[in-house]
C-alpha atoms as a PDB file:
ATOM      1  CA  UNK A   1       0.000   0.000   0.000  1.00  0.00           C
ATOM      2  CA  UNK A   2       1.605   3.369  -1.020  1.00  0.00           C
ATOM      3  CA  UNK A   3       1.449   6.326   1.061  1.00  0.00           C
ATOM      4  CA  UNK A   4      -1.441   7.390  -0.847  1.00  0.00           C
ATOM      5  CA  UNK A   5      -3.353   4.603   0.511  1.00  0.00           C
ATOM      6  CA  UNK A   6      -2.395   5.170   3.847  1.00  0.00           C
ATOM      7  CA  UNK A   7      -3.311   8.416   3.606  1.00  0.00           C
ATOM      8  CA  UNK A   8      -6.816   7.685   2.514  1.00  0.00           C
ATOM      9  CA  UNK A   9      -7.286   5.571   5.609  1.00  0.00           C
ATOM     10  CA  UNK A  10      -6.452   8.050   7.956  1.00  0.00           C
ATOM     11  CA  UNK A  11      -8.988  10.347   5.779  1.00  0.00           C
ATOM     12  CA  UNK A  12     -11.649   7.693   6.399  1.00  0.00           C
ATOM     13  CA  UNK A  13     -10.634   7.227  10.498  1.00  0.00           C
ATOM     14  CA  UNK A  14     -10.900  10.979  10.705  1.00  0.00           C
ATOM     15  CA  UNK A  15     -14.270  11.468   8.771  1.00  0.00           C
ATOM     16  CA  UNK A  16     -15.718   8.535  11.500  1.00  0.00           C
ATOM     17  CA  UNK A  17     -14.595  10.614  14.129  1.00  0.00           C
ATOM     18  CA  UNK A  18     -16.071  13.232  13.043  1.00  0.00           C
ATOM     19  CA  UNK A  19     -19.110  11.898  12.316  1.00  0.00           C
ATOM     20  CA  UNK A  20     -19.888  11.654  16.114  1.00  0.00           C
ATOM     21  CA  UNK A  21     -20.111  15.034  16.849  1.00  0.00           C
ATOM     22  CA  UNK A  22     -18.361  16.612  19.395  1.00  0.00           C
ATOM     23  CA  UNK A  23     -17.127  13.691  21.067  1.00  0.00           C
ATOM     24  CA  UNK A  24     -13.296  13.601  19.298  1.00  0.00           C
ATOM     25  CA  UNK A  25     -13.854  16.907  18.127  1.00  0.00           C
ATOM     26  CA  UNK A  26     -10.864  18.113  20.863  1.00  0.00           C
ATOM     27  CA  UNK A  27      -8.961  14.869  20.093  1.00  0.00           C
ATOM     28  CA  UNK A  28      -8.598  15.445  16.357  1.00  0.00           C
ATOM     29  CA  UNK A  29      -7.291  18.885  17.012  1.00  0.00           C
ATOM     30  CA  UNK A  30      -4.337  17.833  19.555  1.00  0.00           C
ATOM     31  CA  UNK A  31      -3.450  15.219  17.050  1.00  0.00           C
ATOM     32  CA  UNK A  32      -3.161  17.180  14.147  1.00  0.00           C
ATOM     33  CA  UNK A  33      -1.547  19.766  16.133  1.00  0.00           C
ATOM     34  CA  UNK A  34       1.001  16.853  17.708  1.00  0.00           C
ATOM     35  CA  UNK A  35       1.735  16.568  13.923  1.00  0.00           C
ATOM     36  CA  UNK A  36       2.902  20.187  13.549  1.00  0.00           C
ATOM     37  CA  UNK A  37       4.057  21.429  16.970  1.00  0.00           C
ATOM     38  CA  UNK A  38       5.344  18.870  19.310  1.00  0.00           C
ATOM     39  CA  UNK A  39       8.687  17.933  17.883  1.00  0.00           C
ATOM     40  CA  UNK A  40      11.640  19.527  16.835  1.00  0.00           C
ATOM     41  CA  UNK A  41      12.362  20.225  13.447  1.00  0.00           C
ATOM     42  CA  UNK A  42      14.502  17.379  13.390  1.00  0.00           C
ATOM     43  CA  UNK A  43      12.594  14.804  14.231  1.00  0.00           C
ATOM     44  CA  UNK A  44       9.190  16.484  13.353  1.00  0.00           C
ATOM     45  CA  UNK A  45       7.906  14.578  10.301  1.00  0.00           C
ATOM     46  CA  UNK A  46       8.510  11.333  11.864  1.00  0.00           C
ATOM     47  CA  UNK A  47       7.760  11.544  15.427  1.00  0.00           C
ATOM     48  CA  UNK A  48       4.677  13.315  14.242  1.00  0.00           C
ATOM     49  CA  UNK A  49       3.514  10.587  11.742  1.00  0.00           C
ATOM     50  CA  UNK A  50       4.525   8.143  14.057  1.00  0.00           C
ATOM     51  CA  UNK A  51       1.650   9.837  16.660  1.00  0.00           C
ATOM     52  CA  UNK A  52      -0.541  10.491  14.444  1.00  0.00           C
ATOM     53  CA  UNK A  53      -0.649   6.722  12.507  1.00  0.00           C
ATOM     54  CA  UNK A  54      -0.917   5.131  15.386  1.00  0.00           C
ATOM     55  CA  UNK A  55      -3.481   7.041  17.240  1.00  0.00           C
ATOM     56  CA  UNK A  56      -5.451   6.570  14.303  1.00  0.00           C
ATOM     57  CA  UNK A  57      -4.729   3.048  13.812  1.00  0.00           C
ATOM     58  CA  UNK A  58      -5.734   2.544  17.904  1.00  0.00           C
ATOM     59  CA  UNK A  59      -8.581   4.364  16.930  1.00  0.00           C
ATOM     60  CA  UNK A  60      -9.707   1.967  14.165  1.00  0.00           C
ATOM     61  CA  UNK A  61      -9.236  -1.251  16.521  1.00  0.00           C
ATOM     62  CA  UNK A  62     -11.228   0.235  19.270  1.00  0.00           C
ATOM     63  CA  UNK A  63     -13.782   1.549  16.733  1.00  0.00           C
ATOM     64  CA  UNK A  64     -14.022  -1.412  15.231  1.00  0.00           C
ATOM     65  CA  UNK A  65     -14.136  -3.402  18.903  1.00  0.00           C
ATOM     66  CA  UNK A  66     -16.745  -1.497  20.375  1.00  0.00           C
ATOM     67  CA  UNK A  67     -19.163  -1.514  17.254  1.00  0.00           C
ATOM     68  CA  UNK A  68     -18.921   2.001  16.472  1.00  0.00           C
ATOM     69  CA  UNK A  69     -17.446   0.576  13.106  1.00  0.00           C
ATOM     70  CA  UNK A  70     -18.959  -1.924  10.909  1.00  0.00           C
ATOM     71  CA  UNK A  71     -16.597  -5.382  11.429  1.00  0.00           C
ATOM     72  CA  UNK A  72     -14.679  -6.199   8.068  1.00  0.00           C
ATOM     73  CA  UNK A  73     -15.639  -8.831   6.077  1.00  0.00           C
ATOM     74  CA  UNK A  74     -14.318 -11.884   6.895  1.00  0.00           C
ATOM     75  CA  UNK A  75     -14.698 -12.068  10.626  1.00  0.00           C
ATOM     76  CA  UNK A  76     -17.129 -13.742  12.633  1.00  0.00           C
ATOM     77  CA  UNK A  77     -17.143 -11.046  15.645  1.00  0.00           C
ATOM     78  CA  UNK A  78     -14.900  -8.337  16.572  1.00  0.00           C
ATOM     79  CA  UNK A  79     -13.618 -10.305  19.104  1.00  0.00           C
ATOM     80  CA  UNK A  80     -12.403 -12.350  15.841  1.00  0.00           C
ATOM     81  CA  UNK A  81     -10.856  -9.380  14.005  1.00  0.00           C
ATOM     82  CA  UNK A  82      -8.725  -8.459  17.193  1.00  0.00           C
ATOM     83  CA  UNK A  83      -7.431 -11.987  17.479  1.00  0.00           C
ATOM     84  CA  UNK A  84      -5.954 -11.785  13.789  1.00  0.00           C
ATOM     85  CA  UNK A  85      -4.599  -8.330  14.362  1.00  0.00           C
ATOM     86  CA  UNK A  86      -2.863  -9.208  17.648  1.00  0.00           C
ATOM     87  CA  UNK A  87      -1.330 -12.433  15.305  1.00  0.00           C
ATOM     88  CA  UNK A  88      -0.417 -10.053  12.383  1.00  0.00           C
ATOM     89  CA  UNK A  89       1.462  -8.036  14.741  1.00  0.00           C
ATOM     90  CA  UNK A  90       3.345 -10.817  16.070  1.00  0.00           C
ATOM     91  CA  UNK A  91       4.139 -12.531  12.650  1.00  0.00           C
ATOM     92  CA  UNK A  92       4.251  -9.612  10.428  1.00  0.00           C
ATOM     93  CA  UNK A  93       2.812 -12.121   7.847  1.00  0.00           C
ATOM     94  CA  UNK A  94       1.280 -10.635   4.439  1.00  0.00           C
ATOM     95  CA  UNK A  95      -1.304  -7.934   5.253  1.00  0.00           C
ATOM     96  CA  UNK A  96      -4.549  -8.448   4.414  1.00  0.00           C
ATOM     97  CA  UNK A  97      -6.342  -4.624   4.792  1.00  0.00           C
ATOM     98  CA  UNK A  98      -5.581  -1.028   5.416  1.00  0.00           C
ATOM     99  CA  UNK A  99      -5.371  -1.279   9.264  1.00  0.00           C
ATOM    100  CA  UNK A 100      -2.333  -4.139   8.614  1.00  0.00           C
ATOM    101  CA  UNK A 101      -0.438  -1.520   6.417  1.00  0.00           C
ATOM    102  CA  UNK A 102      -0.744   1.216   9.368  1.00  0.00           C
ATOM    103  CA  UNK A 103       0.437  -1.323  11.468  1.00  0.00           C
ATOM    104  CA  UNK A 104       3.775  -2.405   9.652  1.00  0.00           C
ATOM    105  CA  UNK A 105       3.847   1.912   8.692  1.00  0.00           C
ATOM    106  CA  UNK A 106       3.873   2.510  12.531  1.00  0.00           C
ATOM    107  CA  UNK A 107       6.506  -0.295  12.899  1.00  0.00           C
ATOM    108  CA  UNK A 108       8.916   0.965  10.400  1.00  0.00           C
ATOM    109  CA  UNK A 109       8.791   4.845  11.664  1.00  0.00           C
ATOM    110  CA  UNK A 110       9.326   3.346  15.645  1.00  0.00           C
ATOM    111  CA  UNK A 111      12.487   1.115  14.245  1.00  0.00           C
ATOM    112  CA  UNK A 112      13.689   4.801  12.323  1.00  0.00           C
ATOM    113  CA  UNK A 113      13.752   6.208  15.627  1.00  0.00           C
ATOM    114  CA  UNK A 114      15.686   4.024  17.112  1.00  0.00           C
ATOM    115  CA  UNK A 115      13.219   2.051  19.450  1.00  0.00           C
ATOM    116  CA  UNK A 116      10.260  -0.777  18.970  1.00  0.00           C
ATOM    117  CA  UNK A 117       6.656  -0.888  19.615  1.00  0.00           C
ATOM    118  CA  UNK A 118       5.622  -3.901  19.373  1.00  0.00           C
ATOM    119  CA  UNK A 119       5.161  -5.377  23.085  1.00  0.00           C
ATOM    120  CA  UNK A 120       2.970  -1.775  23.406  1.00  0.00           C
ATOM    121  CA  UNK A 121       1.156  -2.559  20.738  1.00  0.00           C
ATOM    122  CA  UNK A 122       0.337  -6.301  21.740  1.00  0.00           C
ATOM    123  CA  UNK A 123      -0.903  -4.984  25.001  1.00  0.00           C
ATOM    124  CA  UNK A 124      -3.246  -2.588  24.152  1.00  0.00           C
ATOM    125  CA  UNK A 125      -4.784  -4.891  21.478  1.00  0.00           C
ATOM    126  CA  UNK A 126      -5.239  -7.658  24.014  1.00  0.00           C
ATOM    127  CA  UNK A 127      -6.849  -5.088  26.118  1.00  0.00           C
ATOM    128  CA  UNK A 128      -9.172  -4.124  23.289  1.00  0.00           C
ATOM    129  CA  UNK A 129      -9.709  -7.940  22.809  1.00  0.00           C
ATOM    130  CA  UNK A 130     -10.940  -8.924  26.715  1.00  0.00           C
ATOM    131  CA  UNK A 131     -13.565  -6.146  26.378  1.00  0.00           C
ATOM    132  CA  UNK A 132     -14.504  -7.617  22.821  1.00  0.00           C
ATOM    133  CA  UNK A 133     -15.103 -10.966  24.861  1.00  0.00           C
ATOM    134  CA  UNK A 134     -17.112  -8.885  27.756  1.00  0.00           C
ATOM    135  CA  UNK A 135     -19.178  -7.606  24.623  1.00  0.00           C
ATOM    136  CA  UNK A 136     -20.151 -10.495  23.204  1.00  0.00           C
ATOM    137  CA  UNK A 137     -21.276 -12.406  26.256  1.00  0.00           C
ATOM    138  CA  UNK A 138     -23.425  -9.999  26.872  1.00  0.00           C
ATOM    139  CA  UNK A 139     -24.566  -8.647  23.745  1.00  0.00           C
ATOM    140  CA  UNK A 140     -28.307 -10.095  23.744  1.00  0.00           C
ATOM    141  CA  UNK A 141     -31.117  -7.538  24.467  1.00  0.00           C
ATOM    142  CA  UNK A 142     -32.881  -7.391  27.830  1.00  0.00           C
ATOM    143  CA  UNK A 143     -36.044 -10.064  28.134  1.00  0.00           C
ATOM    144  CA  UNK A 144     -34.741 -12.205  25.452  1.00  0.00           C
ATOM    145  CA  UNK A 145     -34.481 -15.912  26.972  1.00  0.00           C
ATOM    146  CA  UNK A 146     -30.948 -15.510  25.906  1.00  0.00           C
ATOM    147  CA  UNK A 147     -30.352 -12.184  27.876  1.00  0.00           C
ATOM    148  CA  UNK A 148     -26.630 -12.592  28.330  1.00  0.00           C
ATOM    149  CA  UNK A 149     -25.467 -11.101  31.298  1.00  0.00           C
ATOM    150  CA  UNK A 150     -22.688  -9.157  32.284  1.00  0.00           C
ATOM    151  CA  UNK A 151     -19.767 -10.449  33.741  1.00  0.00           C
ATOM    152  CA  UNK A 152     -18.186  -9.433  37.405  1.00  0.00           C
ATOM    153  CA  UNK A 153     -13.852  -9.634  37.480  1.00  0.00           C
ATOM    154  CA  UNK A 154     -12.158  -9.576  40.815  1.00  0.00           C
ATOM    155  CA  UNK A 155      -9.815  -6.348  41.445  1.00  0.00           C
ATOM    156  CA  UNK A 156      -6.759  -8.198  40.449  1.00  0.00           C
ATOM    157  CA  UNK A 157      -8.270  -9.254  37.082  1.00  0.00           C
ATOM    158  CA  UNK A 158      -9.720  -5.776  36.048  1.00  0.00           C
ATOM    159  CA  UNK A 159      -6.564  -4.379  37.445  1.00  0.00           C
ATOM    160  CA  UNK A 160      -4.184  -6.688  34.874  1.00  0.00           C
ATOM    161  CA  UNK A 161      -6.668  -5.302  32.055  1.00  0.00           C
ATOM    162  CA  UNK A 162      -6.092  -2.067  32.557  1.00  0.00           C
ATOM    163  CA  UNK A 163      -2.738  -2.033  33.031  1.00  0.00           C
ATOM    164  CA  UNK A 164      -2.173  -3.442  29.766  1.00  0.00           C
ATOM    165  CA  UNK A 165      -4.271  -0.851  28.021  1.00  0.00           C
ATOM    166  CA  UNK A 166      -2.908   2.167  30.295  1.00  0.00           C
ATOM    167  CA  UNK A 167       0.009   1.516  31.108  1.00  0.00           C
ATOM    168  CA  UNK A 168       2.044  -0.883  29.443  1.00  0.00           C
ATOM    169  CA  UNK A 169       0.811  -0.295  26.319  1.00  0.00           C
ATOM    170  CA  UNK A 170      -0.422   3.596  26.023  1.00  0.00           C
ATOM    171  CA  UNK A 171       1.825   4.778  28.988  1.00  0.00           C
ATOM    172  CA  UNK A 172       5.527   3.346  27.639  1.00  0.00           C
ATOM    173  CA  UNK A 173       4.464   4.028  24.301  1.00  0.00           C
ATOM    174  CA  UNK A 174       4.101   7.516  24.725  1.00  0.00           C
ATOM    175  CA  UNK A 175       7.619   8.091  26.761  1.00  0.00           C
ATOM    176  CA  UNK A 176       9.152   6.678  23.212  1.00  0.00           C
ATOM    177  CA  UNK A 177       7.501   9.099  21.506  1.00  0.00           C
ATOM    178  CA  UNK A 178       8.495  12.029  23.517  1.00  0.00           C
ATOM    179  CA  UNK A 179      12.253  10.641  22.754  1.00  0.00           C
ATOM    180  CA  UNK A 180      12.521   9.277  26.599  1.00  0.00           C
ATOM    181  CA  UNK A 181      13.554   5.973  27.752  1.00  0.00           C
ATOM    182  CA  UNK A 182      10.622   4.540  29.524  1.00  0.00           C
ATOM    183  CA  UNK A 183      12.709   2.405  31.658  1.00  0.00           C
ATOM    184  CA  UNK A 184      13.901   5.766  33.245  1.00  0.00           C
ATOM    185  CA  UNK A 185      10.612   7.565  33.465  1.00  0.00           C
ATOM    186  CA  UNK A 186       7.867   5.073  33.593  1.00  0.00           C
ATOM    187  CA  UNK A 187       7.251   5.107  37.530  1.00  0.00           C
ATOM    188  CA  UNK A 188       6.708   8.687  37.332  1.00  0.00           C
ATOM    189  CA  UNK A 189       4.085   8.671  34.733  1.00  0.00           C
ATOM    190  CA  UNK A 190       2.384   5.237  35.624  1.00  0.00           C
ATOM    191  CA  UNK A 191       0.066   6.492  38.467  1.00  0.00           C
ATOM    192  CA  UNK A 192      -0.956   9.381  35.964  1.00  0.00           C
ATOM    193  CA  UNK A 193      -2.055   5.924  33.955  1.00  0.00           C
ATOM    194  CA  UNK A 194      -4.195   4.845  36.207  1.00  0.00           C
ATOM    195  CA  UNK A 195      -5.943   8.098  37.039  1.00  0.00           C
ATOM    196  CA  UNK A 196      -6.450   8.155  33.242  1.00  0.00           C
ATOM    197  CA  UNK A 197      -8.107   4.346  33.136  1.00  0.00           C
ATOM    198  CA  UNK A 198     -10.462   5.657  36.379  1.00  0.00           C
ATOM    199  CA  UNK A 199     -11.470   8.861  34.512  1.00  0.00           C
ATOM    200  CA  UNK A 200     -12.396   6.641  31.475  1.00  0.00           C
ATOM    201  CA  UNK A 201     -14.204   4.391  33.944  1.00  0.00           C
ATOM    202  CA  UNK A 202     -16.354   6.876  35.225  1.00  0.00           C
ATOM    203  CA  UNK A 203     -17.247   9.049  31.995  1.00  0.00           C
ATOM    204  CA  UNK A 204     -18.215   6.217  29.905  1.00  0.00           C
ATOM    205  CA  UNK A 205     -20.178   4.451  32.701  1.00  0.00           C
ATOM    206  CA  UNK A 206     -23.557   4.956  31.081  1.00  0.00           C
ATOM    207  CA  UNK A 207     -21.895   3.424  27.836  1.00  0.00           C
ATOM    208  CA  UNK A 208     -19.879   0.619  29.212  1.00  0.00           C
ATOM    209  CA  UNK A 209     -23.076  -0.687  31.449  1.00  0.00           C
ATOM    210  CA  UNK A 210     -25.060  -0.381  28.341  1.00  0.00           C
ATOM    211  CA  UNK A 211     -22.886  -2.860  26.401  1.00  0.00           C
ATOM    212  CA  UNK A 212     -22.376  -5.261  28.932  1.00  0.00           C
ATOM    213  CA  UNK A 213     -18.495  -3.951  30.171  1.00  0.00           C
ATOM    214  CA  UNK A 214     -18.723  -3.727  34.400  1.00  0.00           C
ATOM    215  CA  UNK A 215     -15.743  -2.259  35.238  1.00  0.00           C
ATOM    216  CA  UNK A 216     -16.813  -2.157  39.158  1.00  0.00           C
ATOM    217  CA  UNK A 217     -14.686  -4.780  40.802  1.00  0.00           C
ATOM    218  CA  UNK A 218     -16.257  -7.933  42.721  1.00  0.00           C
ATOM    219  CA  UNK A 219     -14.069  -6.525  45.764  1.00  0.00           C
ATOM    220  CA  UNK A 220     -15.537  -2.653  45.288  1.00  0.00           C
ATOM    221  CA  UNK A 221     -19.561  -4.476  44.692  1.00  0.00           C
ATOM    222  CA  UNK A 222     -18.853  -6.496  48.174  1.00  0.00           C
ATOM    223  CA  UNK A 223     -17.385  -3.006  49.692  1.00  0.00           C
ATOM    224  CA  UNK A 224     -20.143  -0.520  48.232  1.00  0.00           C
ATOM    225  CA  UNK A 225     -22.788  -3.553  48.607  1.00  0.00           C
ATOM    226  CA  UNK A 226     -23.931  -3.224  45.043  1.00  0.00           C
ATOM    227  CA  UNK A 227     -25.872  -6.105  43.928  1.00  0.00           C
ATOM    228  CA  UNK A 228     -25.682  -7.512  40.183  1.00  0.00           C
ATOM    229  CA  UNK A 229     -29.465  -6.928  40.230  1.00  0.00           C
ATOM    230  CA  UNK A 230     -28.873  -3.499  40.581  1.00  0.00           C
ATOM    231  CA  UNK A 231     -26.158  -3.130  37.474  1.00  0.00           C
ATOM    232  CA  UNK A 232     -28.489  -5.366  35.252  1.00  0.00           C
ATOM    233  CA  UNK A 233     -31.831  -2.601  36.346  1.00  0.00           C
ATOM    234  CA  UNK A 234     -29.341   0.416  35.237  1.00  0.00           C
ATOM    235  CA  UNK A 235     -28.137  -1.099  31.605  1.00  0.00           C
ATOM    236  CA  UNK A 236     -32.208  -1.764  31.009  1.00  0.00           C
ATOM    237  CA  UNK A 237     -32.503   2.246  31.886  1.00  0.00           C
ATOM    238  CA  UNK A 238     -29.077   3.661  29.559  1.00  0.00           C
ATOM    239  CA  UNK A 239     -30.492   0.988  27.018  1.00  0.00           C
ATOM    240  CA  UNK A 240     -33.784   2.395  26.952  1.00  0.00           C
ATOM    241  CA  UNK A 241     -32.727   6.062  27.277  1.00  0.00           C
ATOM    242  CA  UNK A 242     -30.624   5.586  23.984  1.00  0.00           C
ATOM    243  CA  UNK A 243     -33.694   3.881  22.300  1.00  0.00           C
ATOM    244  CA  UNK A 244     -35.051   6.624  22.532  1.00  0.00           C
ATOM    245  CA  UNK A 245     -32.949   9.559  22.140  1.00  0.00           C
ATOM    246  CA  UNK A 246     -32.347  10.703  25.524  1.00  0.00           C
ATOM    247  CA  UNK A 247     -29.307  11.764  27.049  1.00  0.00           C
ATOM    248  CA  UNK A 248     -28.345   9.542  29.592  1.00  0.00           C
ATOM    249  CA  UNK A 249     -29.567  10.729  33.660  1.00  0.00           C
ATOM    250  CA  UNK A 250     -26.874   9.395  34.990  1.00  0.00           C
ATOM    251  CA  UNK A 251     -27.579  11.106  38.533  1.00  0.00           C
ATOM    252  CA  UNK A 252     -30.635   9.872  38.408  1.00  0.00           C
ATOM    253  CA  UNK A 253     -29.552   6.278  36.894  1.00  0.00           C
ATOM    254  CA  UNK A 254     -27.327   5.343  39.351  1.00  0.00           C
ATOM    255  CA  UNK A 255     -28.148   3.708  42.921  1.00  0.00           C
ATOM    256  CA  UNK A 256     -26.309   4.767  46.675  1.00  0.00           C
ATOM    257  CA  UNK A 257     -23.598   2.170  46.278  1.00  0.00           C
ATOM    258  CA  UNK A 258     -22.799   3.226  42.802  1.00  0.00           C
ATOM    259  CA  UNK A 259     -22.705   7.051  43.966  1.00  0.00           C
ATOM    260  CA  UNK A 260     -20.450   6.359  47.012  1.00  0.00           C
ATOM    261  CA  UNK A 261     -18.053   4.418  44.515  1.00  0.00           C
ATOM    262  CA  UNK A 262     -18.045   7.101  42.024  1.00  0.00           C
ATOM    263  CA  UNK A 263     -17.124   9.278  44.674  1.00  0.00           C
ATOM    264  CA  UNK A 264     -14.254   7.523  45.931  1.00  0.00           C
ATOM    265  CA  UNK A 265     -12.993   6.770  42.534  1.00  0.00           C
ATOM    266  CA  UNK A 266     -12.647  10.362  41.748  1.00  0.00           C
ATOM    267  CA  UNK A 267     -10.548  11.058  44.848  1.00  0.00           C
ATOM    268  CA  UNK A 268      -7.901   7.929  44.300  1.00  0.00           C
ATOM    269  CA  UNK A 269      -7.956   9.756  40.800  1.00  0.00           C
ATOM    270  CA  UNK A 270      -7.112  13.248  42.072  1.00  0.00           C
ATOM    271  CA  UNK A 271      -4.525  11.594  44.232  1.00  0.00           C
ATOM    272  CA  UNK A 272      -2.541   9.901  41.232  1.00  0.00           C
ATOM    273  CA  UNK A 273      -2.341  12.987  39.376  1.00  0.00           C
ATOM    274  CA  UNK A 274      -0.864  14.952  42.317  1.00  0.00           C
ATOM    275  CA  UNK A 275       1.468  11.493  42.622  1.00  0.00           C
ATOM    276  CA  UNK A 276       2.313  11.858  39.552  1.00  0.00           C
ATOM    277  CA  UNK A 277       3.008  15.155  38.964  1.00  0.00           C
ATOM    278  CA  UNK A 278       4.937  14.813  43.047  1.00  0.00           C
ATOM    279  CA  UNK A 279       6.905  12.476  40.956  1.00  0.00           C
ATOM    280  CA  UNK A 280       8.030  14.016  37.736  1.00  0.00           C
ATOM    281  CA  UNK A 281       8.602  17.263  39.695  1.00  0.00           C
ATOM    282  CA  UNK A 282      12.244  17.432  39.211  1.00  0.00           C
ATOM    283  CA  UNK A 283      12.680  15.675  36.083  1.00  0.00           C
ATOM    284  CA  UNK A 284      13.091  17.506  32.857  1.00  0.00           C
ATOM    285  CA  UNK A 285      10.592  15.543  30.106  1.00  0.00           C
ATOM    286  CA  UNK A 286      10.946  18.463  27.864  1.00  0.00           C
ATOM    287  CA  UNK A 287       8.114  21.271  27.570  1.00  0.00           C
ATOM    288  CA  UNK A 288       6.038  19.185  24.694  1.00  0.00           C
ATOM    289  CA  UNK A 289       5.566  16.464  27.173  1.00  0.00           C
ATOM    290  CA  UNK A 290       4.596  18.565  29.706  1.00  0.00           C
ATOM    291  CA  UNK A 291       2.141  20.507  27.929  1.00  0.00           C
ATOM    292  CA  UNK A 292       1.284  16.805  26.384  1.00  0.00           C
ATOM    293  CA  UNK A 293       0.582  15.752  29.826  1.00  0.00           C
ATOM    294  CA  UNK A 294      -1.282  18.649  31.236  1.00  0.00           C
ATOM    295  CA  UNK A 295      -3.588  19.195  28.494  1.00  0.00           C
ATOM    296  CA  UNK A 296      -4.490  15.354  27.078  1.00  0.00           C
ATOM    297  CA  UNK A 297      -4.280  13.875  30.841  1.00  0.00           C
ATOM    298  CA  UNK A 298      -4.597  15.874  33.308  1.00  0.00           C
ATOM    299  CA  UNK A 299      -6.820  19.067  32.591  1.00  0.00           C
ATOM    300  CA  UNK A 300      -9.670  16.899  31.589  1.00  0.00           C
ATOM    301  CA  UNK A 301      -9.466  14.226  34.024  1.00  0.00           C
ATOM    302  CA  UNK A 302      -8.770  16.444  37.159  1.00  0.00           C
ATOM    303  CA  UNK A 303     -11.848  18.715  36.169  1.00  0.00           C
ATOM    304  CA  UNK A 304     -14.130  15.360  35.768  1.00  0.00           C
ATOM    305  CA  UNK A 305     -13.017  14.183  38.800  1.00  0.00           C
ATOM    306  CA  UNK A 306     -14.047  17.326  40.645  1.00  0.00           C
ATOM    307  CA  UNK A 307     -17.158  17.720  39.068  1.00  0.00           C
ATOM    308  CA  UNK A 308     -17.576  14.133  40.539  1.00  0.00           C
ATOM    309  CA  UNK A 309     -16.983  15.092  44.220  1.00  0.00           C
ATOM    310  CA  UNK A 310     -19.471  18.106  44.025  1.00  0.00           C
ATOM    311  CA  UNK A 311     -22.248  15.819  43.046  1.00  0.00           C
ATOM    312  CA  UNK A 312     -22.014  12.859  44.749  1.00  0.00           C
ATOM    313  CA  UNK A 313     -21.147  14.159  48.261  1.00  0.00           C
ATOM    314  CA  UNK A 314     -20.741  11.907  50.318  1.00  0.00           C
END
């Protein structure tokens, strides 16, 4: 595929996003902006491709994971089509579609720069995989006899999850791309990681309940004493306020235990930014990073978070 092609795809990825409305309308910006602004001259054109490609090619997978993108021919589920990426990446056998030539693109611009992504790039794709499994186990509609029902992970195993989204995959691959060894600055960044993974958590609740992804711990349910019952009554409710057109009432939505959790969830957030930034307070990460940091991580989880604690008071 010449860079033509490749250029047509990440036309296509954009137009998706764009298509739903404001939700990557900031996104699109920083990335094209990454493109121009964040690198020196020297390194600009490919540290900025690099970025860009594979934001766009994470984009895709996720996209394409989550339904929000119709699943390519020739897969049974998108569970399916994850699988076959995750081997492709491994294999590097003959690609077989657009996403596979972004792939071997991103590849080739990580091994000009002197470093490899491909453990990164494993991870997060495995991480896009076990919530393409949660999916389709639960992907049958409310009072069918085959309503499937959403499945409850211990700490530890939600924890792994994560981690391989958030921070070994997303985290380490963005110190490479700031030109930093991530051996050397990983700690500092990895709590920021997980305040990341708990804003996600919490903003696409409605969302993730709705297609069958509980990302409340068995340990925090037993804690908070939420019952299943009560999980399965609030996916009926987002499910029926998307049928028909409503914007989710998600103070309304949500019962006691689920409040008190949200609540607490905010503040461990709060507390691994300010570990975080406690952490890298000394360390010069260049001002692109920084501003990187501040205005793709922090800004927006920090003023979720606090929106969180005004409303659910506890």
């Amino acid at each position: 595929m010449n860079q033509f092609d490749l250029s047509q795809f990440k036309s296509e990825v954009y137009a998706q996003m764009s298509a739903r409305g404001d939700k990557y309308k900031k996104m699109i910006w920083l990335v094209k902006s990454a493109k121009v602004i964040f690198f020196s001259p020297r390194f600009r054109l490919k540290r900025g491709d690099l970025l860009e490609s594979y934001y766009l090619l994470m984009r895709h997978m996720d996209d394409v994971a989550d339904g929000d993108t119709p699943l390519p021919e020739g897969y049974e589920s998108p569970a399916d089509y994850l699988e076959a990426k995750i081997r492709f990446s491994e294999t590097r056998t003959e690609p077989s579609d657009a996403a596979d030539y972004l792939m071997l693109h991103c590849f080739d611009l990580a091994s000009r720069l002197g470093f490899k992504i491909d453990n990164e790039t494993s991870s997060i794709m495995r991480s896009m995989h076990f919530d393409a499994v949660r999916r389709l186990a639960a992907q049958k509609l409310p009072d069918s006899e085959e309503y499937g029902k959403m499945i409850i992970y211990p700490e530890r195993k939600l924890h792994d999850h994560f981690h391989l989204l958030d921070i070994e995959g997303t985290v380490r691959g963005m110190i490479y791309v700031f030109g930093r060894d991530p051996d050397q600055l990983y700690h500092k960044i990895e709590p920021l990681g997980e305040a990341s993974r708990i804003f996600y958590n919490l903003k696409d609740f409605p969302d993730d309940i709705r297609e069958g992804l509980e990302n409340i711990s068995r340990d925090d349910m037993d804690k908070y004493d939420i019952k299943p019952e009560e999980l399965e009554f609030m996916r009926k409710q987002f499910l029926r306020d998307r049928e028909q057109s409503m914007a989710y009432d998600l103070e309304h939505r949500i019962t006691t235990g689920v409040k008190n959790w949200f609540h607490d969830q905010a503040r461990i957030g709060l507390d691994k930014i300010e570990e975080s930034r406690r952490l890298r307070r000394n360390e010069r990460i260049g001002l692109r990073a920084r501003v990187t940091l501040r205005v793709v991580y922090e800004r927006p989880a920090e003023k979720f978070f606090e929106n969180v604690l005004a409303t659910y008071a506890t």
